[in-house]
PDB file of N, CA and C in Angstrom:
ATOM      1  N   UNK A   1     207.218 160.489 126.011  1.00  0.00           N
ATOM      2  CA  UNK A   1     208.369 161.224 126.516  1.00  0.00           C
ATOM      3  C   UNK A   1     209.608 160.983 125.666  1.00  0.00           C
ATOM      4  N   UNK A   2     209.414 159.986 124.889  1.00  0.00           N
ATOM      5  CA  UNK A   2     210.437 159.662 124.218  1.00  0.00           C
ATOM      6  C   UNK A   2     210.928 160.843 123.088  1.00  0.00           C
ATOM      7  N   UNK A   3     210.521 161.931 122.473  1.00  0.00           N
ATOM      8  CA  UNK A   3     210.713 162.842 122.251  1.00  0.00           C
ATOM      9  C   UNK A   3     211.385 163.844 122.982  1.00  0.00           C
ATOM     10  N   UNK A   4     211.987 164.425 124.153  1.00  0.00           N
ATOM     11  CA  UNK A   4     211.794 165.118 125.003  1.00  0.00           C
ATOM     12  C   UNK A   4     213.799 165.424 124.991  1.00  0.00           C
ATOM     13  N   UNK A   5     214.031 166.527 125.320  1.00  0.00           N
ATOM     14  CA  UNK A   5     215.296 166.555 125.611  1.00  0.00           C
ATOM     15  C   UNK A   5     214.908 167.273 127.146  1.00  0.00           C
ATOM     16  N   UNK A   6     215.721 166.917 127.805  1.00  0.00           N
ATOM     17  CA  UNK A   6     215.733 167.421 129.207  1.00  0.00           C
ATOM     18  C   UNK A   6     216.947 167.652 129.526  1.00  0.00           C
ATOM     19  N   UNK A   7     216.992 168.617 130.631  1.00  0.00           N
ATOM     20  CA  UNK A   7     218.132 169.222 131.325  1.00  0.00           C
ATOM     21  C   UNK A   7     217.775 169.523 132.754  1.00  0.00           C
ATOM     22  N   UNK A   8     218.981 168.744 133.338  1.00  0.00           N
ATOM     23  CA  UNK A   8     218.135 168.800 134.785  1.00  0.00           C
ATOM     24  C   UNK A   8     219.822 169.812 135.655  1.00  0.00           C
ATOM     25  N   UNK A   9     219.337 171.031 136.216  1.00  0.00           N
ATOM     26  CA  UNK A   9     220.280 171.234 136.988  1.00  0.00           C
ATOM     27  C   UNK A   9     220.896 170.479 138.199  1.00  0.00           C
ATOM     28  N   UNK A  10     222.094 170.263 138.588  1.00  0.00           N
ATOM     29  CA  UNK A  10     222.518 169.618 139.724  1.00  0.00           C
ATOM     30  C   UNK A  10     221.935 168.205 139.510  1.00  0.00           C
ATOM     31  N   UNK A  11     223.424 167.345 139.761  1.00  0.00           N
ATOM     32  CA  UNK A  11     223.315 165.781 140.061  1.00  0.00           C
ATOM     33  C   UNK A  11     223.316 165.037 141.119  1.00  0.00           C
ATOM     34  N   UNK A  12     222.858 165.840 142.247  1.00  0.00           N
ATOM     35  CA  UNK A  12     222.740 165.402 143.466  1.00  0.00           C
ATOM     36  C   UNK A  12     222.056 164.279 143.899  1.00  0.00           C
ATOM     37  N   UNK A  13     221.515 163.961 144.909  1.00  0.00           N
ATOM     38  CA  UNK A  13     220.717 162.995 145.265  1.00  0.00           C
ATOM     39  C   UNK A  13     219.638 162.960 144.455  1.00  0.00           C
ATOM     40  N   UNK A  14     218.735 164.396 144.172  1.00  0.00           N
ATOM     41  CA  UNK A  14     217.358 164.829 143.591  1.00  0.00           C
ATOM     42  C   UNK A  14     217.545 164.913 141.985  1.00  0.00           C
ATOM     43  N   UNK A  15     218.620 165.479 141.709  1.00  0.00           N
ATOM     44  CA  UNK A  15     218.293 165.677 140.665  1.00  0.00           C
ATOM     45  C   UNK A  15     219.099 164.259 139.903  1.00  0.00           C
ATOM     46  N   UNK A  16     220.221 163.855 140.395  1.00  0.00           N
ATOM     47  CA  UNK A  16     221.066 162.220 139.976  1.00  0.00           C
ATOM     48  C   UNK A  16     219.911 161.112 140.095  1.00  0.00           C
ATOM     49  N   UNK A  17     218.794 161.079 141.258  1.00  0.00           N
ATOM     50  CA  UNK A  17     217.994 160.083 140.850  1.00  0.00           C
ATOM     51  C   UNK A  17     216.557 160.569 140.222  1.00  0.00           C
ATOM     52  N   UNK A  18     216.660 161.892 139.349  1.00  0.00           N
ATOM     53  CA  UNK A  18     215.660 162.330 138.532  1.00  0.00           C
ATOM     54  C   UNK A  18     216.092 161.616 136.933  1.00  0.00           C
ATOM     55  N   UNK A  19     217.386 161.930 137.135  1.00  0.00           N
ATOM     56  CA  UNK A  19     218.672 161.144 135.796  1.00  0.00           C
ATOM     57  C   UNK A  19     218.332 160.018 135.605  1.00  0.00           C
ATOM     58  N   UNK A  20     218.749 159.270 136.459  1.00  0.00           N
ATOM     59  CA  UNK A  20     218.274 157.635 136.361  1.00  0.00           C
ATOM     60  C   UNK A  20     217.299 157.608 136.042  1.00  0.00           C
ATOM     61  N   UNK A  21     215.918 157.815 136.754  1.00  0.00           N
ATOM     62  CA  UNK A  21     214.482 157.717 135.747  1.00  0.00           C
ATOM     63  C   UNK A  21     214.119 157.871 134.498  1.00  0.00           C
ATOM     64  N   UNK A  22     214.869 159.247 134.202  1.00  0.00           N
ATOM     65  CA  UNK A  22     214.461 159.440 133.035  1.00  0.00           C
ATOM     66  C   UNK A  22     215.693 158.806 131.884  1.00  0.00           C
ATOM     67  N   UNK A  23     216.922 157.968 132.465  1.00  0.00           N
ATOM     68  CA  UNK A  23     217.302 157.612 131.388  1.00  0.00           C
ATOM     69  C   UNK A  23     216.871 156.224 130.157  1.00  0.00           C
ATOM     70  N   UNK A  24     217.026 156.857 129.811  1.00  0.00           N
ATOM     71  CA  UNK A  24     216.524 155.414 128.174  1.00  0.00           C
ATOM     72  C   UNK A  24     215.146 156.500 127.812  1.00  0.00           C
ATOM     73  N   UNK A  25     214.721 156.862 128.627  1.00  0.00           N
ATOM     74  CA  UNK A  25     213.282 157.456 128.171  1.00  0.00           C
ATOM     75  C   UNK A  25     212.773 158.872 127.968  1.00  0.00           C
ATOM     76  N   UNK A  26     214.214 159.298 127.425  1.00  0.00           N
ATOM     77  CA  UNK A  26     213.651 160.588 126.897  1.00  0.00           C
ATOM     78  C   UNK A  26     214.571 160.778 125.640  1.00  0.00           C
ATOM     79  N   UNK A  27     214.676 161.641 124.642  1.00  0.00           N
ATOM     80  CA  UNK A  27     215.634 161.574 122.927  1.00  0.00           C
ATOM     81  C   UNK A  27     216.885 161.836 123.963  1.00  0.00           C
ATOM     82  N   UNK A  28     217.091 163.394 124.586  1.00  0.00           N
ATOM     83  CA  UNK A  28     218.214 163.434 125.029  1.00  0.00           C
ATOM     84  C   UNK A  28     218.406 164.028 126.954  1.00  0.00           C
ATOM     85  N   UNK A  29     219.169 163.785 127.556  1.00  0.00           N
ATOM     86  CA  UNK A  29     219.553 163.870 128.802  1.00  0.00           C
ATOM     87  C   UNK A  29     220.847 164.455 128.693  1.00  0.00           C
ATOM     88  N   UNK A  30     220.687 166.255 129.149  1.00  0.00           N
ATOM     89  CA  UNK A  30     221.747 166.874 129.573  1.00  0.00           C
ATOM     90  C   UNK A  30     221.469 167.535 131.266  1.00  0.00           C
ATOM     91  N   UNK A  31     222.658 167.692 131.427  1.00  0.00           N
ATOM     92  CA  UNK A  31     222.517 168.474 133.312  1.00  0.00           C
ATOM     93  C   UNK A  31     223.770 169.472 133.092  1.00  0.00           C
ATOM     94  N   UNK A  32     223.651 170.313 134.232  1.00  0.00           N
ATOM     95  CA  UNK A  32     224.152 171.326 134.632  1.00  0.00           C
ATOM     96  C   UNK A  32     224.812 171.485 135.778  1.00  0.00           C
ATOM     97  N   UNK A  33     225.955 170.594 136.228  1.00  0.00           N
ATOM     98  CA  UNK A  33     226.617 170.412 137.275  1.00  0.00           C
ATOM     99  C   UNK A  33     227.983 171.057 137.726  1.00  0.00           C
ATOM    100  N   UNK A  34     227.769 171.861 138.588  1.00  0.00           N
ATOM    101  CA  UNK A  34     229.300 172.564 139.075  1.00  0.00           C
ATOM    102  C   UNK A  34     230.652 171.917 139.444  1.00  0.00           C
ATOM    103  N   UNK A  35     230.367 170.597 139.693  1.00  0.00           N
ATOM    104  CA  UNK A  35     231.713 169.852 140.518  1.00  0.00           C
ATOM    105  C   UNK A  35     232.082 169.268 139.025  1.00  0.00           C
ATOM    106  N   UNK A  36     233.535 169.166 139.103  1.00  0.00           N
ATOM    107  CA  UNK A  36     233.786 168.372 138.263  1.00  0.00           C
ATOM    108  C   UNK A  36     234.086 167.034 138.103  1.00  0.00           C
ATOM    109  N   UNK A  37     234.111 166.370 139.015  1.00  0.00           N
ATOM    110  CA  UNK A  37     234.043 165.034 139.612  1.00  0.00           C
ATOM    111  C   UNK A  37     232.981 164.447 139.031  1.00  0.00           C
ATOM    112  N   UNK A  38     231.884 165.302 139.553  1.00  0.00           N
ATOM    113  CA  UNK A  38     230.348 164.890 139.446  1.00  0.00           C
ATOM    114  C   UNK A  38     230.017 164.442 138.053  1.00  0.00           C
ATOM    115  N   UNK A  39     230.663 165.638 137.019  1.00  0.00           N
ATOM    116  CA  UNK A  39     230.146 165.478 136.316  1.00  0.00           C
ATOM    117  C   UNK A  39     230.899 164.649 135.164  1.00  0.00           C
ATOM    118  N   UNK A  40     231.937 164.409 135.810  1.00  0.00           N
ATOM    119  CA  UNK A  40     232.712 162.960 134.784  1.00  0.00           C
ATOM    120  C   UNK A  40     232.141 161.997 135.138  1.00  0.00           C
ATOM    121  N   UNK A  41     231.719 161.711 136.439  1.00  0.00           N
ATOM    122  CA  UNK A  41     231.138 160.675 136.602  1.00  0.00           C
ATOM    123  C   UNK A  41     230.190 160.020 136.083  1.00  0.00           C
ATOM    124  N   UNK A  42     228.807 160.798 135.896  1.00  0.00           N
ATOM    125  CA  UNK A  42     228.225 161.122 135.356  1.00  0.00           C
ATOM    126  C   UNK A  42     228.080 160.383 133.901  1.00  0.00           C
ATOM    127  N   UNK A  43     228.802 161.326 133.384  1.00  0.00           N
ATOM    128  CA  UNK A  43     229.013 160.948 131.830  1.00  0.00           C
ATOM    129  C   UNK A  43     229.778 159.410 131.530  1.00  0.00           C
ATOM    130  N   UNK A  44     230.957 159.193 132.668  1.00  0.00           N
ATOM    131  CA  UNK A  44     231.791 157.499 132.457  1.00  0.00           C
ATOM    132  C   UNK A  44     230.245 156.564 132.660  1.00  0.00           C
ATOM    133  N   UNK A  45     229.641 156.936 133.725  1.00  0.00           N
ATOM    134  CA  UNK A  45     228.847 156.263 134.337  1.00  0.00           C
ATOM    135  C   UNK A  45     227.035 156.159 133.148  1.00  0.00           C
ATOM    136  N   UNK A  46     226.936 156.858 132.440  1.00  0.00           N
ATOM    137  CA  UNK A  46     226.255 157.268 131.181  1.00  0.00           C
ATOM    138  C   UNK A  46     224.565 157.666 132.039  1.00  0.00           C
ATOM    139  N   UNK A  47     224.654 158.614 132.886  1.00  0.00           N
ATOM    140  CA  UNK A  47     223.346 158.778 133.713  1.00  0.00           C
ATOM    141  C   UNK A  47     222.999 159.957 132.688  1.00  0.00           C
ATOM    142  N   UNK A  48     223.892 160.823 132.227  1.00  0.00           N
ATOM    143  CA  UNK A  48     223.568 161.693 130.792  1.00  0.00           C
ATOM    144  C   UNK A  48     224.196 161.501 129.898  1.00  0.00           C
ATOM    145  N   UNK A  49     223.692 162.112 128.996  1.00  0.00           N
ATOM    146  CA  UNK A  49     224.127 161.902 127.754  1.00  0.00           C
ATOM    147  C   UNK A  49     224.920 163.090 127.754  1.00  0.00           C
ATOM    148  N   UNK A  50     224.821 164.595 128.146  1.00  0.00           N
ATOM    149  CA  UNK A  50     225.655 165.058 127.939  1.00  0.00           C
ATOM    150  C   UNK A  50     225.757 166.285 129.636  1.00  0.00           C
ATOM    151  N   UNK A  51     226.700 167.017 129.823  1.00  0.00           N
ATOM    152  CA  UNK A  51     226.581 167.749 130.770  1.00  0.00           C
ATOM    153  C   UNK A  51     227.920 168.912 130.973  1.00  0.00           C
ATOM    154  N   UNK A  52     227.590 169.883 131.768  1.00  0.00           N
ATOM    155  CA  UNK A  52     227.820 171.251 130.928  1.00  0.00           C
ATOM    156  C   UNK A  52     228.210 171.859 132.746  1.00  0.00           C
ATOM    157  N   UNK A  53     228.981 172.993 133.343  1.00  0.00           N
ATOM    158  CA  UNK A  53     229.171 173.564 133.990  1.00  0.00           C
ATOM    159  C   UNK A  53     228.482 174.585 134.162  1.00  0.00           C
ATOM    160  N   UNK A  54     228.167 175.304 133.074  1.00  0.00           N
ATOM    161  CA  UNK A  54     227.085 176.604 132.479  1.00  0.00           C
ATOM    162  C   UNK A  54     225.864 176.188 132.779  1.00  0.00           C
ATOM    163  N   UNK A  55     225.269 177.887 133.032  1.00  0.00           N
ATOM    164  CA  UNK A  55     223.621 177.763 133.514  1.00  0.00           C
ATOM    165  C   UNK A  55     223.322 177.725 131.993  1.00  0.00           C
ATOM    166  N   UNK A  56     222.099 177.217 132.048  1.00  0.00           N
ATOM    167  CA  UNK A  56     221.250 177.811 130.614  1.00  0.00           C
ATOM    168  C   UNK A  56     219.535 177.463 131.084  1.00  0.00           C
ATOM    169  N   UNK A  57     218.911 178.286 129.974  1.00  0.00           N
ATOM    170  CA  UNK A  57     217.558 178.655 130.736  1.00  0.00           C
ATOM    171  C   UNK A  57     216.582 177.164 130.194  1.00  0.00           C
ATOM    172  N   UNK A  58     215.871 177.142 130.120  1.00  0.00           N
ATOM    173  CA  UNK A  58     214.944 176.090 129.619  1.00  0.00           C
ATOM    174  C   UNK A  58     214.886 174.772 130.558  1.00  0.00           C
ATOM    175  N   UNK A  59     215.177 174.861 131.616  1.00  0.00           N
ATOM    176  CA  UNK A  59     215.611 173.540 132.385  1.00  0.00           C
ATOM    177  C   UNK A  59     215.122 173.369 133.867  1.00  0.00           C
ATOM    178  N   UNK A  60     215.085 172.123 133.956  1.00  0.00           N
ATOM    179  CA  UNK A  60     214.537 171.567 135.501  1.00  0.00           C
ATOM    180  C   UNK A  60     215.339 171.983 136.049  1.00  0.00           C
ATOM    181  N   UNK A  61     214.789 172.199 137.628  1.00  0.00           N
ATOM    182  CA  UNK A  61     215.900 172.605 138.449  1.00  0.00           C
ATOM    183  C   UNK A  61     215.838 171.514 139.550  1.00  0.00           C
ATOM    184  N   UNK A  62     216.702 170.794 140.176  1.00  0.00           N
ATOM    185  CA  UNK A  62     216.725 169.553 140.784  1.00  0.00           C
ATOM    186  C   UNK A  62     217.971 169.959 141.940  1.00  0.00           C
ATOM    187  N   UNK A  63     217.642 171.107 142.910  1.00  0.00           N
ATOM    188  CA  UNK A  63     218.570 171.282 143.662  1.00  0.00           C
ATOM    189  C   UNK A  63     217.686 171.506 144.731  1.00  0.00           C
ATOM    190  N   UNK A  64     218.764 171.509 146.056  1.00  0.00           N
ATOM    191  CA  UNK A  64     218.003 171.809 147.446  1.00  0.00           C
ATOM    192  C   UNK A  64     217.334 173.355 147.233  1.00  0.00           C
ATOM    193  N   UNK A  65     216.160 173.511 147.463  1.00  0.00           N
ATOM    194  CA  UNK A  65     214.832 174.631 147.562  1.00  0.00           C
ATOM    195  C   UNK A  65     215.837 175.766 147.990  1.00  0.00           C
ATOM    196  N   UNK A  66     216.988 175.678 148.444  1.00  0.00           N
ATOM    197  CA  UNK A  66     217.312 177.434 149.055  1.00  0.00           C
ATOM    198  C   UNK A  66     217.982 177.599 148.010  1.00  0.00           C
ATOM    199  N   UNK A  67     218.940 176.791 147.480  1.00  0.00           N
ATOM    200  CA  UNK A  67     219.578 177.000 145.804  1.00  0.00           C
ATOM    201  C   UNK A  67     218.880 177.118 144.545  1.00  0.00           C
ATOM    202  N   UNK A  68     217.449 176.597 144.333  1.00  0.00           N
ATOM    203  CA  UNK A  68     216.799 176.685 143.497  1.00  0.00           C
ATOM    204  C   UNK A  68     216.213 178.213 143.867  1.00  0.00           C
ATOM    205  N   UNK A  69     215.903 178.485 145.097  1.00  0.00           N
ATOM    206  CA  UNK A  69     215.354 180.032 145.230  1.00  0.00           C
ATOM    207  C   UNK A  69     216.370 181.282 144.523  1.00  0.00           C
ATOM    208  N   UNK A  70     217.411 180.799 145.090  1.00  0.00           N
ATOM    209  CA  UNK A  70     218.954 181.637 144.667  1.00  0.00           C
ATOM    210  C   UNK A  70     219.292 181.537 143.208  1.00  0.00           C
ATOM    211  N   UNK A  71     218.801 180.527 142.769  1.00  0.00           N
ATOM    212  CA  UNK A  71     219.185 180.448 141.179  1.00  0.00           C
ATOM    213  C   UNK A  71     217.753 180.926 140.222  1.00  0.00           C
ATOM    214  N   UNK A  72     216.652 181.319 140.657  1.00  0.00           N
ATOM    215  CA  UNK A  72     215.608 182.191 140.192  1.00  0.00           C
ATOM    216  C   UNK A  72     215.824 183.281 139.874  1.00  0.00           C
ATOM    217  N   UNK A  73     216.246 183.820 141.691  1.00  0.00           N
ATOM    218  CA  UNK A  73     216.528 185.220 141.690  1.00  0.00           C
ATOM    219  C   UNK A  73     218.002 185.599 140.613  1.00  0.00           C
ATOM    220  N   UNK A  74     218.477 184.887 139.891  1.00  0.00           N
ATOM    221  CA  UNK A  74     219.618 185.195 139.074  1.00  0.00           C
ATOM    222  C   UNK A  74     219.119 185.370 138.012  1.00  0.00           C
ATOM    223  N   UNK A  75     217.778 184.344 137.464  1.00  0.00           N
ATOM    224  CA  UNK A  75     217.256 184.720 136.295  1.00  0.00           C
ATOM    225  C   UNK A  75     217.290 185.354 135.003  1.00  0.00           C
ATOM    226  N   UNK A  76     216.881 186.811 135.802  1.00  0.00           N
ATOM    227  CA  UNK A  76     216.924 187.631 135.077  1.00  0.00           C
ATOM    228  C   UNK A  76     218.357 188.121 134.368  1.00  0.00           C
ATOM    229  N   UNK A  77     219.580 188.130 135.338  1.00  0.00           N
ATOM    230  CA  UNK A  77     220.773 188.467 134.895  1.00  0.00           C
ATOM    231  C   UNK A  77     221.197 187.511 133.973  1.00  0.00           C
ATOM    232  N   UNK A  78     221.090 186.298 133.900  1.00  0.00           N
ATOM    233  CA  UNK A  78     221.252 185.140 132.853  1.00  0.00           C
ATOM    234  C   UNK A  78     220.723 185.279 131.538  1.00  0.00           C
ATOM    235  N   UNK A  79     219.456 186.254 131.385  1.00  0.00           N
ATOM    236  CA  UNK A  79     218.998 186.112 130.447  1.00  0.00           C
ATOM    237  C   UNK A  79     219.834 186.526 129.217  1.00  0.00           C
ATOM    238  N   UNK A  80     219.820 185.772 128.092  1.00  0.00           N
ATOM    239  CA  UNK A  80     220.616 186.280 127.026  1.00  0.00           C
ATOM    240  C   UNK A  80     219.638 187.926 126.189  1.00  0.00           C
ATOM    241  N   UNK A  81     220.770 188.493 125.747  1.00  0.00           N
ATOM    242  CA  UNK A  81     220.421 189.799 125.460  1.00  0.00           C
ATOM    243  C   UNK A  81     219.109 189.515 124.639  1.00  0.00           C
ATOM    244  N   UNK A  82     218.040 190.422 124.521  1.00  0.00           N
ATOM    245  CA  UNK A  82     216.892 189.994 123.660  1.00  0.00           C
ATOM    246  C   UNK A  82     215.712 188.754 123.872  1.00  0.00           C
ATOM    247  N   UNK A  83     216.521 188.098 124.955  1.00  0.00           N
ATOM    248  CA  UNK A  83     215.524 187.212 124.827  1.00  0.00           C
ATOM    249  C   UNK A  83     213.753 188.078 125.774  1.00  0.00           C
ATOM    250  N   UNK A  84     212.985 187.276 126.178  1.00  0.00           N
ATOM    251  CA  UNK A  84     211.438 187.894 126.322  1.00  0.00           C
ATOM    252  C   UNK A  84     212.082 188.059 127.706  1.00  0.00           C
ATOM    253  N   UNK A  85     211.733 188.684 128.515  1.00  0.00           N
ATOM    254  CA  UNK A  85     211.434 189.455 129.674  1.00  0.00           C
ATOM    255  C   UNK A  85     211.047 188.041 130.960  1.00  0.00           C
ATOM    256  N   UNK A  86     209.605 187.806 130.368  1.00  0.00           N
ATOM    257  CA  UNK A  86     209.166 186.736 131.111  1.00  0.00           C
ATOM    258  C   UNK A  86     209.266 185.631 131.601  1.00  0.00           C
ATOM    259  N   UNK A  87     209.628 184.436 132.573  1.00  0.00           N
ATOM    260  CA  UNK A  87     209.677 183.575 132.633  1.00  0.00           C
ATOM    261  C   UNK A  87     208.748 182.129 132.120  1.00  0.00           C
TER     262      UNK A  87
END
């Protein structure tokens, strides 16, 4: 795993103690967190290496199941122009 860059949406309970696990043990650790509190914390606190307000596609999703449903169904509108169709 030590190769691996990961991005985990939301630093919540699920996805903040998905952070901790995987820190030291992956190349890089970014997240995708809306609060901004959260996500200074975060970073003072070094649970990522880096972290971002913006959706972007390629990434775990580590939020409560009705937000992860809601952030599917956006998907498609996220997609950058050109990219494949498919998930």
């Amino acid at each position: 795993m030590h190769h691996l860059r990961v991005c985990i949406i939301g630093l919540g309970l699920m996805g903040g103690s998905l952070a901790l696990a995987l820190r030291g043990r992956v190349a890089h650790l970014s997240a995708v967190e809306r609060h901004a509190a959260t996500r200074q914390y975060a970073l003072h606190h070094g649970v990522v290496d880096s972290v971002t307000d913006e959706l972007a596609l390629g990434v775990k999703v580590a939020t409560p199941v009705r937000t992860i449903l809601h952030l599917l169904a956006q998907l498609p509108a996220l997609r950058p122009e050109g990219a494949p169709s498919s998930i």
